[in-house]
Structures are given as structure tokens and as C-alpha cells.
N, C-alpha and C. Protein backbone atom coordinates (compact mmCIF):
# COMPACT_ATOMS: atom_id res chain seq x y z
N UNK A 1 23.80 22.86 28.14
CA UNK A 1 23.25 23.77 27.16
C UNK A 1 22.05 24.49 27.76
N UNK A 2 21.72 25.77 27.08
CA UNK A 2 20.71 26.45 27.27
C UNK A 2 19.13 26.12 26.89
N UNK A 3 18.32 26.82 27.03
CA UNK A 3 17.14 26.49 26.73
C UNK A 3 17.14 27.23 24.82
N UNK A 4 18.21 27.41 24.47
CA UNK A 4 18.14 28.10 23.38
C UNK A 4 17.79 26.55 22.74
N UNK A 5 17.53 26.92 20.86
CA UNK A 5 17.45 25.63 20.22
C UNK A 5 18.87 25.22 19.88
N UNK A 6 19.49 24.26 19.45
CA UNK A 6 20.13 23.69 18.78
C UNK A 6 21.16 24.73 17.99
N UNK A 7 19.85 25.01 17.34
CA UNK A 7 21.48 26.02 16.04
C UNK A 7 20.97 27.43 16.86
N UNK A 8 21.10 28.00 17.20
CA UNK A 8 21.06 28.99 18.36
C UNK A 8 22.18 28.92 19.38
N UNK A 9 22.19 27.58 19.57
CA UNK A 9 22.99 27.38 21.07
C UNK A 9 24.57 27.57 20.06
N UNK A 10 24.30 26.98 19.15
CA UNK A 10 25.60 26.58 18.37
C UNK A 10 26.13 28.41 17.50
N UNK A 11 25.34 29.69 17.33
CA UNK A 11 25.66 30.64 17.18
C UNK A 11 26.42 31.32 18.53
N UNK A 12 25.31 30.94 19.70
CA UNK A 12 25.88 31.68 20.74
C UNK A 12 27.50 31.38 20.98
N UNK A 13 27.78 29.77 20.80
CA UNK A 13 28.76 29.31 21.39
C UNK A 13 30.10 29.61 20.56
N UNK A 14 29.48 29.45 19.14
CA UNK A 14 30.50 30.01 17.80
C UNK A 14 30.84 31.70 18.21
N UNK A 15 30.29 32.50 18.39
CA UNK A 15 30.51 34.40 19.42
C UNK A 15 31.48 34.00 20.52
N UNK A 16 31.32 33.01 21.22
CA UNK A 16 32.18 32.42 22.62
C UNK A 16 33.25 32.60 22.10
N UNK A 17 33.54 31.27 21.51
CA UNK A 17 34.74 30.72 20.87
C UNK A 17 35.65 32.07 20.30
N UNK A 18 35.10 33.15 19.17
CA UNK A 18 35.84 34.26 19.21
C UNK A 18 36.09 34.89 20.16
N UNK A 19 35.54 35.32 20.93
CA UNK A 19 36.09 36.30 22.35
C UNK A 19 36.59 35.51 22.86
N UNK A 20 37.01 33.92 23.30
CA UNK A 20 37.85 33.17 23.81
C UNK A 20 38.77 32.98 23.18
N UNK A 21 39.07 33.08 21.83
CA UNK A 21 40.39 33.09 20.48
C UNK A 21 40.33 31.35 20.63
N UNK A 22 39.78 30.52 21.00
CA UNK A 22 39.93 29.28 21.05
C UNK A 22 39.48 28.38 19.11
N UNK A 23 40.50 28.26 19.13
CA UNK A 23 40.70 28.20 17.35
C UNK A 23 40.57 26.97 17.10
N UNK A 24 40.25 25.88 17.47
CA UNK A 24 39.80 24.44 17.30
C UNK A 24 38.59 24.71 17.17
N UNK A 25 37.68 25.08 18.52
CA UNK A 25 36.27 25.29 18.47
C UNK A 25 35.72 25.98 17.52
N UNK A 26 36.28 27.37 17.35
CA UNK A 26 35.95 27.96 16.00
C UNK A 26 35.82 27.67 14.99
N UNK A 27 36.56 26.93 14.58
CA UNK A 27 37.10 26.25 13.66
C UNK A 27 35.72 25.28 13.08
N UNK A 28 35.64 24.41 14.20
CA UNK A 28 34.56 23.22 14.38
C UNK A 28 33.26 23.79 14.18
N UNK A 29 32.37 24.62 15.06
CA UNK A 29 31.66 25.77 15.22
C UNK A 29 31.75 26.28 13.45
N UNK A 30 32.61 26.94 12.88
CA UNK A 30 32.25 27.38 11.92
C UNK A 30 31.59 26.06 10.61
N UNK A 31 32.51 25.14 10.77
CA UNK A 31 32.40 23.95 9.55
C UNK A 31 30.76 23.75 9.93
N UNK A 32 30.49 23.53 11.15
CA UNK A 32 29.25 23.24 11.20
C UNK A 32 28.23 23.67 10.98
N UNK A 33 28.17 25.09 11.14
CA UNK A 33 27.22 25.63 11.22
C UNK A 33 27.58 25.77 9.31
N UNK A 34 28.10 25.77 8.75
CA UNK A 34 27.94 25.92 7.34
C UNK A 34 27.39 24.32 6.53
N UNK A 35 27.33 23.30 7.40
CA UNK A 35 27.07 22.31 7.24
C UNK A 35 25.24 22.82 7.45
N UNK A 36 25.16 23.23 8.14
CA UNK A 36 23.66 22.88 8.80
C UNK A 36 23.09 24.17 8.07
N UNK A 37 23.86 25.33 7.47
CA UNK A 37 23.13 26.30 6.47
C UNK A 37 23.02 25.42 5.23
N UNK A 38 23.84 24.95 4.45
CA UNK A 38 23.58 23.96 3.50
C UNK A 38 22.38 22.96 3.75
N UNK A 39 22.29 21.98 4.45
CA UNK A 39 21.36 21.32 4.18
C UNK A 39 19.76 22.11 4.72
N UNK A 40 20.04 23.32 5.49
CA UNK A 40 18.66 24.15 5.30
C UNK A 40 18.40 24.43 3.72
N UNK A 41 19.37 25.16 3.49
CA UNK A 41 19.26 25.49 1.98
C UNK A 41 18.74 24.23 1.00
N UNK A 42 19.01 22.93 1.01
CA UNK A 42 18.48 21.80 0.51
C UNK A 42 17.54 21.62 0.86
N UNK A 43 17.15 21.54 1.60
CA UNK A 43 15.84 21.39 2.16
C UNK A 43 14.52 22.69 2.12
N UNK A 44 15.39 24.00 1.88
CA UNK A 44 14.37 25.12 1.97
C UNK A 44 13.42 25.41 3.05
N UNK A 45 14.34 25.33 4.21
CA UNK A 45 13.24 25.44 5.54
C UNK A 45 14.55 25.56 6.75
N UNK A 46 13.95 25.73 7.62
CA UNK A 46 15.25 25.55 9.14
C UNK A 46 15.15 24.02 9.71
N UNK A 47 15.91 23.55 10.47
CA UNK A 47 16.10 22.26 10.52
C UNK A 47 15.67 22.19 11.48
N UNK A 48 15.05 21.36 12.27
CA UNK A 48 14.81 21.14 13.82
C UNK A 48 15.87 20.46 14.66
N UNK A 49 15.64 20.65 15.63
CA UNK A 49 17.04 20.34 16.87
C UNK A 49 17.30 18.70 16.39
N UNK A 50 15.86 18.00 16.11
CA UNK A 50 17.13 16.45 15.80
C UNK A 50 17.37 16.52 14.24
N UNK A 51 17.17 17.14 13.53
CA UNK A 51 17.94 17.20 12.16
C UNK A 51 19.34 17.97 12.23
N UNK A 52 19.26 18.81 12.97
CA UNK A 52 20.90 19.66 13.23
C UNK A 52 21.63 18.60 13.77
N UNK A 53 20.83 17.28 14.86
CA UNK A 53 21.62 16.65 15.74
C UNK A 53 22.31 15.48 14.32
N UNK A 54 21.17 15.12 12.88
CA UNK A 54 21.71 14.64 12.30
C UNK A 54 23.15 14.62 11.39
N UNK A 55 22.76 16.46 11.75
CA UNK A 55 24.34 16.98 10.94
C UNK A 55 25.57 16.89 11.97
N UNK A 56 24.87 16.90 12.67
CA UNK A 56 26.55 16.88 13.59
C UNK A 56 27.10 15.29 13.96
N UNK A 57 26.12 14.24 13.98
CA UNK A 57 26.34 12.88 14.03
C UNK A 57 27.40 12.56 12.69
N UNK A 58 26.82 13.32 11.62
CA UNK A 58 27.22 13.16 9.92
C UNK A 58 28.52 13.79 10.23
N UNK A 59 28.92 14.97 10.92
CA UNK A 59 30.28 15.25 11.11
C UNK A 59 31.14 14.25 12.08
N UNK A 60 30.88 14.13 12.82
CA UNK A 60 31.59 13.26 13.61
C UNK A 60 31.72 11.92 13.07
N UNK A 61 31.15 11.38 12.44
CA UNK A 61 31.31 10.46 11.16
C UNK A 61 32.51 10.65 10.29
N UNK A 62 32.42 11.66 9.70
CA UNK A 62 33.35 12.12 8.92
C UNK A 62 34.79 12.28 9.61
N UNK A 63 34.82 12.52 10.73
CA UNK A 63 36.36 12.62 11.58
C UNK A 63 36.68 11.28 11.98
N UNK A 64 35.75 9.98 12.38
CA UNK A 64 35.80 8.96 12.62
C UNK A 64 36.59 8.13 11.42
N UNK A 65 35.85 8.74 10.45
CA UNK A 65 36.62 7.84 8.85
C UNK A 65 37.92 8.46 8.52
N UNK A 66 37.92 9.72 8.70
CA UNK A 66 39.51 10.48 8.61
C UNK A 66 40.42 9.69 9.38
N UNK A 67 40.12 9.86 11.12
CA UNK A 67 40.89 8.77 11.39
C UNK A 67 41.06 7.57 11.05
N UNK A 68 40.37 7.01 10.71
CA UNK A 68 40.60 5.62 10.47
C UNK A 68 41.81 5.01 9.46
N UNK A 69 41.18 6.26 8.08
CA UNK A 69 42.24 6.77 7.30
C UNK A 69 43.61 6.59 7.60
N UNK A 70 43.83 7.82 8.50
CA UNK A 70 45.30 7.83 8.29
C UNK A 70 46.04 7.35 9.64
N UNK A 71 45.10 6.22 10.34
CA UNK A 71 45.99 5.02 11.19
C UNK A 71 46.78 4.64 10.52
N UNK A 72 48.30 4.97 11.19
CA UNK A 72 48.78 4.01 10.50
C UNK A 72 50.27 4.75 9.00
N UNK A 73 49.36 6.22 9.13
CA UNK A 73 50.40 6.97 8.35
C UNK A 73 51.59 7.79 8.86
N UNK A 74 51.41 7.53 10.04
CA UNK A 74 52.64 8.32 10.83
C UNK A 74 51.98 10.25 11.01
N UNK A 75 50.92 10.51 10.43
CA UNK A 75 50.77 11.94 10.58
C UNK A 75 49.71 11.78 12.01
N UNK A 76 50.24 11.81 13.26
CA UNK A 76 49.82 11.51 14.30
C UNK A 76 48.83 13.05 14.64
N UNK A 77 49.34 14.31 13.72
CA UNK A 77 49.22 15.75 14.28
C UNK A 77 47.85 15.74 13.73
N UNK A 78 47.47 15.11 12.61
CA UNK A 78 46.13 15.05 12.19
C UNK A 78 45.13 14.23 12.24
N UNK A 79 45.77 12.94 13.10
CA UNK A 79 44.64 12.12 14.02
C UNK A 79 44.36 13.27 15.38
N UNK A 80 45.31 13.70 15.82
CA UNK A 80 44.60 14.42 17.47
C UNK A 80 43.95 15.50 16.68
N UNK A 81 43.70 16.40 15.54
CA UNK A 81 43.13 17.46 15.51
C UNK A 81 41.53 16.96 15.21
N UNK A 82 41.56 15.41 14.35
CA UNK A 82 40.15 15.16 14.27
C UNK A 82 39.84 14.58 15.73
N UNK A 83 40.16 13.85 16.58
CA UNK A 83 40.41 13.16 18.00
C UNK A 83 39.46 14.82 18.78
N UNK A 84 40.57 16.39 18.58
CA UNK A 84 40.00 17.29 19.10
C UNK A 84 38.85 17.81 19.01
N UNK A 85 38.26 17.43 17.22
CA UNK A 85 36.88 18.39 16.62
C UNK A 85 35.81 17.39 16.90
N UNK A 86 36.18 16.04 17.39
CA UNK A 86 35.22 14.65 17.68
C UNK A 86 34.68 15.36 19.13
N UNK A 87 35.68 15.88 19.70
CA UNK A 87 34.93 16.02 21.18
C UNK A 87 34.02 17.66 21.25
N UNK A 88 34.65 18.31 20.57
CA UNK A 88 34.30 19.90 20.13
C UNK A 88 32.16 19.48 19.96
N UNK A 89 32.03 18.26 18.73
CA UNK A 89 30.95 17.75 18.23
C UNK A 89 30.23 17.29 19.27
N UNK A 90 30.81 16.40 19.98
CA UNK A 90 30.09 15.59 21.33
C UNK A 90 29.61 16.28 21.83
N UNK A 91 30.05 17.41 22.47
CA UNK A 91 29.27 18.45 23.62
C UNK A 91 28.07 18.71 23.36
N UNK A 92 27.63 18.52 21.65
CA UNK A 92 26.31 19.11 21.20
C UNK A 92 25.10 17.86 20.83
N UNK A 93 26.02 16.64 21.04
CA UNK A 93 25.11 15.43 20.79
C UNK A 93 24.34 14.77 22.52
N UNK A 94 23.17 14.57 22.43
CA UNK A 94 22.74 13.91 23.10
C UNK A 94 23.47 12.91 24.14
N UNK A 95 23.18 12.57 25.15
CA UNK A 95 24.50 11.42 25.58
C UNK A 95 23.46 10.31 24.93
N UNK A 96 24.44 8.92 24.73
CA UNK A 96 23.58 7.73 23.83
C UNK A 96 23.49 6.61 25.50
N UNK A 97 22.36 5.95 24.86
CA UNK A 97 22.17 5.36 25.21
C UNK A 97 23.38 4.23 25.83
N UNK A 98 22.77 3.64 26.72
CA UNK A 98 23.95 2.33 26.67
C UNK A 98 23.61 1.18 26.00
N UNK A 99 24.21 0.12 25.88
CA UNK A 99 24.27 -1.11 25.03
C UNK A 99 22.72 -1.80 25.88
N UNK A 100 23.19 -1.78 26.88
CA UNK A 100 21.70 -2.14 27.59
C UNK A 100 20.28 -2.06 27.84
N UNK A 101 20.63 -0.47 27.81
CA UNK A 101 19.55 -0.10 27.40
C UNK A 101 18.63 -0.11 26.40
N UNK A 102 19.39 -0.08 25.32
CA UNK A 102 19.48 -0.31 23.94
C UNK A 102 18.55 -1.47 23.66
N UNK A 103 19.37 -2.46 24.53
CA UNK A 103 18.66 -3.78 24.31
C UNK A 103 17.50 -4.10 25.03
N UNK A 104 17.37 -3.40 25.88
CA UNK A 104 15.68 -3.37 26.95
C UNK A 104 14.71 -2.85 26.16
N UNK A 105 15.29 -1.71 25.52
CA UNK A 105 14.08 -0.80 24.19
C UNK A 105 13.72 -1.68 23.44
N UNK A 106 14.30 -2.46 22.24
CA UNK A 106 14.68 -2.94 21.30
C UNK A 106 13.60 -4.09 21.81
N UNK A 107 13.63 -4.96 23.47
CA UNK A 107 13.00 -6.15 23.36
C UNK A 107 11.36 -5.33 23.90
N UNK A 108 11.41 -4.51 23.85
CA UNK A 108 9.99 -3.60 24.31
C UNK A 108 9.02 -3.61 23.61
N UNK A 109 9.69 -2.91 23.10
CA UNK A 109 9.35 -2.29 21.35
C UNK A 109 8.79 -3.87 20.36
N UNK A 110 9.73 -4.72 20.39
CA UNK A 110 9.72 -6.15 19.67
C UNK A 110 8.18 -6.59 19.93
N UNK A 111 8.20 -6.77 21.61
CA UNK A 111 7.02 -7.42 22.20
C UNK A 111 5.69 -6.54 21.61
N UNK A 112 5.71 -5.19 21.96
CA UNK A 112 4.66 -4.15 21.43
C UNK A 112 4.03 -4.27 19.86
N UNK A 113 4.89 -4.42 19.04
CA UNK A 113 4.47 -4.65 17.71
C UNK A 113 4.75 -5.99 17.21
N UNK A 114 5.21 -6.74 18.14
CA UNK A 114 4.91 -8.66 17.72
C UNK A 114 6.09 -8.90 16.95
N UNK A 115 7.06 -8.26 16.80
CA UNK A 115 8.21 -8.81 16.00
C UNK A 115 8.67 -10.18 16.71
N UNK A 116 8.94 -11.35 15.88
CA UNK A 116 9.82 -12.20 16.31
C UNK A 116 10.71 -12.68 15.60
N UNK A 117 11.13 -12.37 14.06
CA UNK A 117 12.06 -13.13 13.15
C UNK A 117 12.70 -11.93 12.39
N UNK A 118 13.66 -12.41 11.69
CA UNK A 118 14.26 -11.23 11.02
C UNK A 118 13.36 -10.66 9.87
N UNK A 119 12.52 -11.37 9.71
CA UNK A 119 11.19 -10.92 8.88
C UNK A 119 10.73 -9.66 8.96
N UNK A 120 10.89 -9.55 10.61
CA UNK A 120 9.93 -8.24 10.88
C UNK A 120 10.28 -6.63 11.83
N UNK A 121 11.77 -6.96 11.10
CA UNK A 121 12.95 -6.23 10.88
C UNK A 121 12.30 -4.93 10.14
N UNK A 122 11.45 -4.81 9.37
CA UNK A 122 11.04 -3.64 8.90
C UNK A 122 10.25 -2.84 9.66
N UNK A 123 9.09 -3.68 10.76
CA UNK A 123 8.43 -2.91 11.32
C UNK A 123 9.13 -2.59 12.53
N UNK A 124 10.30 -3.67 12.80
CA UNK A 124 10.63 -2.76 14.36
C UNK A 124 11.51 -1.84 14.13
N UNK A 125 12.39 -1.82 12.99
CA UNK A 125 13.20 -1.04 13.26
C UNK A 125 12.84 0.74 13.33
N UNK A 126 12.02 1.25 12.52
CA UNK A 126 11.54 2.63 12.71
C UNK A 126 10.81 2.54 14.12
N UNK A 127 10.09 1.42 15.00
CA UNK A 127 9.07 1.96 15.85
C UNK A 127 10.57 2.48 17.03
N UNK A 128 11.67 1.89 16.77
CA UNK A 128 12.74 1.72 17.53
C UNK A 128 13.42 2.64 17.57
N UNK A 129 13.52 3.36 16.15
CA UNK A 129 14.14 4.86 15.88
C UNK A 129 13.55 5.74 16.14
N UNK A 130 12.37 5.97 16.33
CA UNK A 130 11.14 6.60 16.83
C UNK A 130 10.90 6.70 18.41
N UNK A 131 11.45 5.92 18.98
CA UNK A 131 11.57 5.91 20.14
C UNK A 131 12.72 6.65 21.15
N UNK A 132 14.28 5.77 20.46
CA UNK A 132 15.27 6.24 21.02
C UNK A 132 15.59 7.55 20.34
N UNK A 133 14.89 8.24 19.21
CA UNK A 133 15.37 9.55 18.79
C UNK A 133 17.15 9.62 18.64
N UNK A 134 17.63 10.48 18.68
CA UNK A 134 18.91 10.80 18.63
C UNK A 134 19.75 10.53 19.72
N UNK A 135 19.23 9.79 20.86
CA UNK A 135 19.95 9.15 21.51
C UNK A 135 20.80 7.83 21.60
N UNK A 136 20.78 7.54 20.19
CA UNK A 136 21.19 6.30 19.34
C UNK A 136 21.72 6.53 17.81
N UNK A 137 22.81 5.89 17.85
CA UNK A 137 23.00 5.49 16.02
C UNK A 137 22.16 4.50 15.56
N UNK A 138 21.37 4.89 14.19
CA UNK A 138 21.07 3.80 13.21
C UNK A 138 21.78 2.57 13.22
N UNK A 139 23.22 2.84 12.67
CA UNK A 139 23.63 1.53 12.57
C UNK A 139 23.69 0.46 14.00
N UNK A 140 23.86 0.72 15.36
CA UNK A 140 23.96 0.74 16.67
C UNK A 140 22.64 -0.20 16.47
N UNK A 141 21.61 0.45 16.78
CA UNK A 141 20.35 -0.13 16.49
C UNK A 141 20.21 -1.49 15.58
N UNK A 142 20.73 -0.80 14.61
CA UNK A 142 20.19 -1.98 13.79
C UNK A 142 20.74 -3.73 13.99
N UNK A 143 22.34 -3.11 14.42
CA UNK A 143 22.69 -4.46 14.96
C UNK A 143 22.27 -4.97 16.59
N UNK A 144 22.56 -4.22 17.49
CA UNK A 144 21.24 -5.15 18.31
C UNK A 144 19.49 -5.36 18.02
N UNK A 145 18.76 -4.41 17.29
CA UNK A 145 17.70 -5.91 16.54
C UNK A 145 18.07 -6.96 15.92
N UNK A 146 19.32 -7.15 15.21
CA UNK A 146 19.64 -8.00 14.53
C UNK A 146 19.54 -9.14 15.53
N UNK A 147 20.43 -8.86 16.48
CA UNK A 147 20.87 -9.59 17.28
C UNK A 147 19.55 -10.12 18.13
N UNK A 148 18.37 -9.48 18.47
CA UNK A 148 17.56 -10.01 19.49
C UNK A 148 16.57 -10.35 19.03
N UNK A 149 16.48 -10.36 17.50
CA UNK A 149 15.19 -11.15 16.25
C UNK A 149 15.76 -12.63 15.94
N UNK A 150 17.27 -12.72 16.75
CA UNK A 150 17.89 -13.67 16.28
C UNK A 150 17.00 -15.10 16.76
């Protein structure tokens, strides 16, 4: 990506996608960016690059549960089209962390603010989200603190 912001990069690339006729991306590109005008509009302001990154995590969510859905129903043509708009999404997410890493932060972070029991699960978990930013899922997170307060 460019030095453009977030929903910038995602206009330029949505202009691409038409002069390329590439109709998945478009497709994807358009849902989104109407995703991320809506919750401006809720919010009454422009979103910053990790709140857009929240909308597009929230989409790819949403194709994750579609599939999951219809494992299993024989409509194989509409697992690969969410399978296609999952990766369309990726290009614009952060790469994540690894499991390891994850867990090096997590015991960092622990030591820094004295967590040692599941007690204190409240204070690490934001200093933790605060840290790894959008290079991590919530839920991701939350189960390795689980796991290393254990």
C-alpha cells in the first residue's frame, strides 16, 4: 500500500478495480467502503486507519461465519466466493502477529503491570490491545492471556 490513508487507499483501489472490470474486487471494495461510510455516519466524524481496519476485520468475520454456515450444504460456489472476498479483505489488514509472538507480548506486558492471576485479566488485557493494535484479534488475545495468567 501507499502512503495514502486507509480509506483513500481503499477509493484509489475501488477506481482500479473498475478500469480492471475485476468484479469480485469491486464488488468487495464497494460493500466496504459503504460499510465504513455507515459507521462514519454513526459516529459523525471520519474513522481513522485502525477503526477502518476495525471494519474490515468485522467483514471478514462476517464471510468467516457465512462459511461456516453453509459447510456442509453442498453450495460449494458460495463458500469460494466468500473464500475470494476473505482474501480481497486481507490485502488491507495488517499482517498478525504470530502465536509467539503473541505470547512474548502478552508475558511483557503481564510482568510490566504485575498481572499474575486471572484476577488481573482486566488490567492486562487493554495494556495488551494497546500495544499489539490491529495486528491482533481480540478474541486471539484474549485466549493466550487466558492461557499465560493460568
Amino acid at each position: 500500500m501507499s502512503r495514502l490513508g486507509l480509506g483513500a487507499q481503499l477509493s484509489e483501489d475501488l477506481k482500479q478495480a473498475m478500469r480492471d472490470k475485476d468484479k469480485v474486487k469491486l464488488s468487495v471494495l464497494r460493500m466496504v467502503k459503504a460499510a465504513v461510510r455507515n459507521a462514519e455516519i454513526d459516529g459523525r466524524r471520519d474513522l481513522s486507519d485502525d477503526e477502518v481496519i476495525g471494519v474490515l476485520r468485522k467483514e471478514v468475520k462476517q464471510r468467516r461465519e457465512t462459511i461456516a454456515t453453509l459447510e456442509g450444504s453442498g453450495r460449494e460456489d458460495l463458500i469460494a466466493e466468500a473464500e475470494a472476498e476473505i482474501l480481497v479483505l486481507s490485502a488491507y489488514l495488517p499482517a498478525a502477529l504470530s502465536e509467539a509472538e503473541l505470547i512474548a507480548i502478552v508475558r511483557e506486558v503481564a510482568e510490566q503491570v504485575g498481572a499474575v492471576s486471572k484476577a488481573d485479566m482486566g488490567k492486562l488485557m487493554p495494556a495488551v490491545m494497546k500495544r499489539v493494535g490491529a495486528a491482533a484479534e481480540g478474541r486471539t488475545v484474549n485466549r493466550i492471556v487466558q492461557s499465560v495468567l493460568q
